[in-house]
N, C-alpha and C. Protein backbone atom coordinates (compact mmCIF):
# COMPACT_ATOMS: atom_id res chain seq x y z
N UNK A 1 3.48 23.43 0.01
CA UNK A 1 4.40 22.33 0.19
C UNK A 1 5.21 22.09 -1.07
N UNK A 2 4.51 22.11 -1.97
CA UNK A 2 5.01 21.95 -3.43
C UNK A 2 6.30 23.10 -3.93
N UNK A 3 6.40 24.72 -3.37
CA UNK A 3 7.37 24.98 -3.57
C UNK A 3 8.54 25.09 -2.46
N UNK A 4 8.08 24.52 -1.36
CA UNK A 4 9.19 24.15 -0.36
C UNK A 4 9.81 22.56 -0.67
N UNK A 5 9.02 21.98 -0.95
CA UNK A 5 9.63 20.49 -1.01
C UNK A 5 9.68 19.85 -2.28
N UNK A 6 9.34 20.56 -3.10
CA UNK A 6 9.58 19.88 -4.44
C UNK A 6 10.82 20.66 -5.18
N UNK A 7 11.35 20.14 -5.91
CA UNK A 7 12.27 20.67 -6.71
C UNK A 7 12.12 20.83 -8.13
N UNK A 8 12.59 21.86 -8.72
CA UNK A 8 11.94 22.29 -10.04
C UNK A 8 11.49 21.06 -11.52
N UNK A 9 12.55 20.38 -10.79
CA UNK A 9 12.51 19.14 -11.28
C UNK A 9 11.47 18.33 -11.52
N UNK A 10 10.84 18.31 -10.47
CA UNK A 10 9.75 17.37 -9.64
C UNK A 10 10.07 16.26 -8.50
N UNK A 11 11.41 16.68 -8.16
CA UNK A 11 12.01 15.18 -7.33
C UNK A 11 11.70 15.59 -6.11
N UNK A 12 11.72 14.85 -5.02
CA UNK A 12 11.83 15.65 -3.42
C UNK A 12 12.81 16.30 -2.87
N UNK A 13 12.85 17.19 -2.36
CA UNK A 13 14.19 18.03 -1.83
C UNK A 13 14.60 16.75 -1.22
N UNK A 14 15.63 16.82 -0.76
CA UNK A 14 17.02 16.24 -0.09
C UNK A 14 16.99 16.86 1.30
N UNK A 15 16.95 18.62 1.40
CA UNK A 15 16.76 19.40 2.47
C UNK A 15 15.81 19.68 2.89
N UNK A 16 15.87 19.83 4.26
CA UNK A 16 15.01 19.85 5.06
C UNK A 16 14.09 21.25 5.10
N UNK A 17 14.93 22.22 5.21
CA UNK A 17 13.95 23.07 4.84
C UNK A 17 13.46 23.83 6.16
N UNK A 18 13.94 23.61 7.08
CA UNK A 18 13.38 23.89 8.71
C UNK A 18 12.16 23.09 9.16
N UNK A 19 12.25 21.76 8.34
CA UNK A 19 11.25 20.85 8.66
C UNK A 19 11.12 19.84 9.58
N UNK A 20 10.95 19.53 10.84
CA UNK A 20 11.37 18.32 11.38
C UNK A 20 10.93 17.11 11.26
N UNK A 21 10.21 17.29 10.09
CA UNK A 21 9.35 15.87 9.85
C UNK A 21 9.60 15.49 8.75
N UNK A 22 10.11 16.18 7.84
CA UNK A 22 10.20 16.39 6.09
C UNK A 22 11.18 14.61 5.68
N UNK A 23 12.12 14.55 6.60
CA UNK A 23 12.83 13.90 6.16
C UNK A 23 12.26 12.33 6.10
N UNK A 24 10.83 11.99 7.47
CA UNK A 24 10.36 10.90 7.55
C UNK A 24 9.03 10.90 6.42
N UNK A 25 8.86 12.14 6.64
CA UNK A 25 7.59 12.62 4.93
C UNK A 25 8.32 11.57 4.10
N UNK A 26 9.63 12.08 3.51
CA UNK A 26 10.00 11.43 2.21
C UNK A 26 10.04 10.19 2.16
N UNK A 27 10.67 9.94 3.44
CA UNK A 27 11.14 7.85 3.18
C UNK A 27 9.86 7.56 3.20
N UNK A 28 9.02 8.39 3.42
CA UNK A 28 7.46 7.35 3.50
C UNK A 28 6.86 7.19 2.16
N UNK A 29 7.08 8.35 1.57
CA UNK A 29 6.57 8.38 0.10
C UNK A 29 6.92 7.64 -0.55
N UNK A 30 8.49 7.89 -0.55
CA UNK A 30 9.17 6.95 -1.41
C UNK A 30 8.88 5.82 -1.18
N UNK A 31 8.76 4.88 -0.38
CA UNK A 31 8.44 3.44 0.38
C UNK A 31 7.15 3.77 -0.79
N UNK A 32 5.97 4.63 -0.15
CA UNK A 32 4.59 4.26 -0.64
C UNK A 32 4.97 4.14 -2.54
N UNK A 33 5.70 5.14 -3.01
CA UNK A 33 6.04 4.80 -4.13
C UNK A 33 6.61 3.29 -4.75
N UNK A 34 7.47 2.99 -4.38
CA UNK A 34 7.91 1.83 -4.85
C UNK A 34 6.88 0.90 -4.78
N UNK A 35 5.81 0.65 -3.66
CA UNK A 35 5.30 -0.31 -3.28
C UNK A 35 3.84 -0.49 -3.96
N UNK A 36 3.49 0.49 -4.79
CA UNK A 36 2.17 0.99 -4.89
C UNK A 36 2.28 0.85 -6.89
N UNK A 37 0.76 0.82 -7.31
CA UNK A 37 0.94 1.49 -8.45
C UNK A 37 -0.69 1.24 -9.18
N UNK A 38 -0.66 1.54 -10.28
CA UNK A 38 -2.31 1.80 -10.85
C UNK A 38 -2.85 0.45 -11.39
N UNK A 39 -4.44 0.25 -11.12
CA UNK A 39 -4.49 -0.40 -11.60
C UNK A 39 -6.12 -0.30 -12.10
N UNK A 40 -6.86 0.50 -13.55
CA UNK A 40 -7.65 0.48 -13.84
C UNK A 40 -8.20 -0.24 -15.10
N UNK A 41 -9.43 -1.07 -14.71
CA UNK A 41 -9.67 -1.44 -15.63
C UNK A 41 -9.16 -2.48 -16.86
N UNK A 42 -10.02 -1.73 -17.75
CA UNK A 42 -9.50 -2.27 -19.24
C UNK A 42 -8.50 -0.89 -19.93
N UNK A 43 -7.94 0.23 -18.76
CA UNK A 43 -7.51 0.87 -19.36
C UNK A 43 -8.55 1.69 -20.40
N UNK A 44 -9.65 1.87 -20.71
CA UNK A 44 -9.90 2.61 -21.17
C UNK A 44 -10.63 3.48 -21.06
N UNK A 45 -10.88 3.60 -20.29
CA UNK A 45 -11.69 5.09 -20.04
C UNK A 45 -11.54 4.70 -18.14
N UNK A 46 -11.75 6.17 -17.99
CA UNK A 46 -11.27 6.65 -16.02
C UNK A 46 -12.56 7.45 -15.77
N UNK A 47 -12.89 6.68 -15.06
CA UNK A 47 -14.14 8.15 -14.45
C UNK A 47 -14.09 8.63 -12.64
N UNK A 48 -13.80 9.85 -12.77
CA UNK A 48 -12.74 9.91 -11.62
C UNK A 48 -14.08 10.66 -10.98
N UNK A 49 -15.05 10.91 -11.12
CA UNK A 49 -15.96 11.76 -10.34
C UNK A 49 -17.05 10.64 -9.85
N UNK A 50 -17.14 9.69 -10.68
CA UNK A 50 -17.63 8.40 -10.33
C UNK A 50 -17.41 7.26 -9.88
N UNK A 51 -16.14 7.41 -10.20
CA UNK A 51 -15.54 5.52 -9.34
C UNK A 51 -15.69 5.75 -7.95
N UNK A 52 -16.01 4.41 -7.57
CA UNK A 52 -15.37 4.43 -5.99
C UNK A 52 -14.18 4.28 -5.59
N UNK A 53 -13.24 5.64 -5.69
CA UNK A 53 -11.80 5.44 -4.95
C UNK A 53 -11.27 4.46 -3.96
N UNK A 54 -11.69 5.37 -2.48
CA UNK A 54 -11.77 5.26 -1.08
C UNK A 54 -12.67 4.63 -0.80
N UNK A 55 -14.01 4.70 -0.68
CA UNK A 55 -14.73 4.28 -0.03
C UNK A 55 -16.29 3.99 -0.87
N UNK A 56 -17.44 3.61 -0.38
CA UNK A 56 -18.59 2.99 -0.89
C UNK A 56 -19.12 4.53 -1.69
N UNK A 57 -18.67 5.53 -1.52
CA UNK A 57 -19.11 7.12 -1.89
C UNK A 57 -18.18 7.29 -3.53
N UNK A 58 -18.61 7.89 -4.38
CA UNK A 58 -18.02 8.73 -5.13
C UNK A 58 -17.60 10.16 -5.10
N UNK A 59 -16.68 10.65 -5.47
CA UNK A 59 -16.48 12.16 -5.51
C UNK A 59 -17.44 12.61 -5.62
N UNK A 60 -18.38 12.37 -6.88
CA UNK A 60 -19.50 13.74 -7.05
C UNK A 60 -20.38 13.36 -5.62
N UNK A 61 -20.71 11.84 -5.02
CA UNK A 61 -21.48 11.99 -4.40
C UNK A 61 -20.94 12.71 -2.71
């Protein structure tokens, strides 16, 4: 997906690509982008194999 829909750039293609969905892909991202953003902690340290992301589970578990 990454070298059909991304641009070298890193932005989202514009074109479709022979995609018929690509174009509602993007407005969705983008939406989820604007609307979304991080929020850990005290900022200092990330433990990404241990936090609970998603759900009551951790990655490692």
């Amino acid at each position: 997906m990454r070298a059909k829909f991304i641009s070298k750039s890193g932005s989202f293609s514009r074109i479709t690509k022979g995609s018929s969905i690509w174009a509602c892909v993007r407005r969705a991202i983008e939406d989820v982008r604007a609307h979304s953003g991080w929020v850990i902690g005290n900022g200092a340290s990330i433990d990404l194999w241990r936090g609970n992301w998603c759900s009551s589970f951790s990655l490692k578990d």
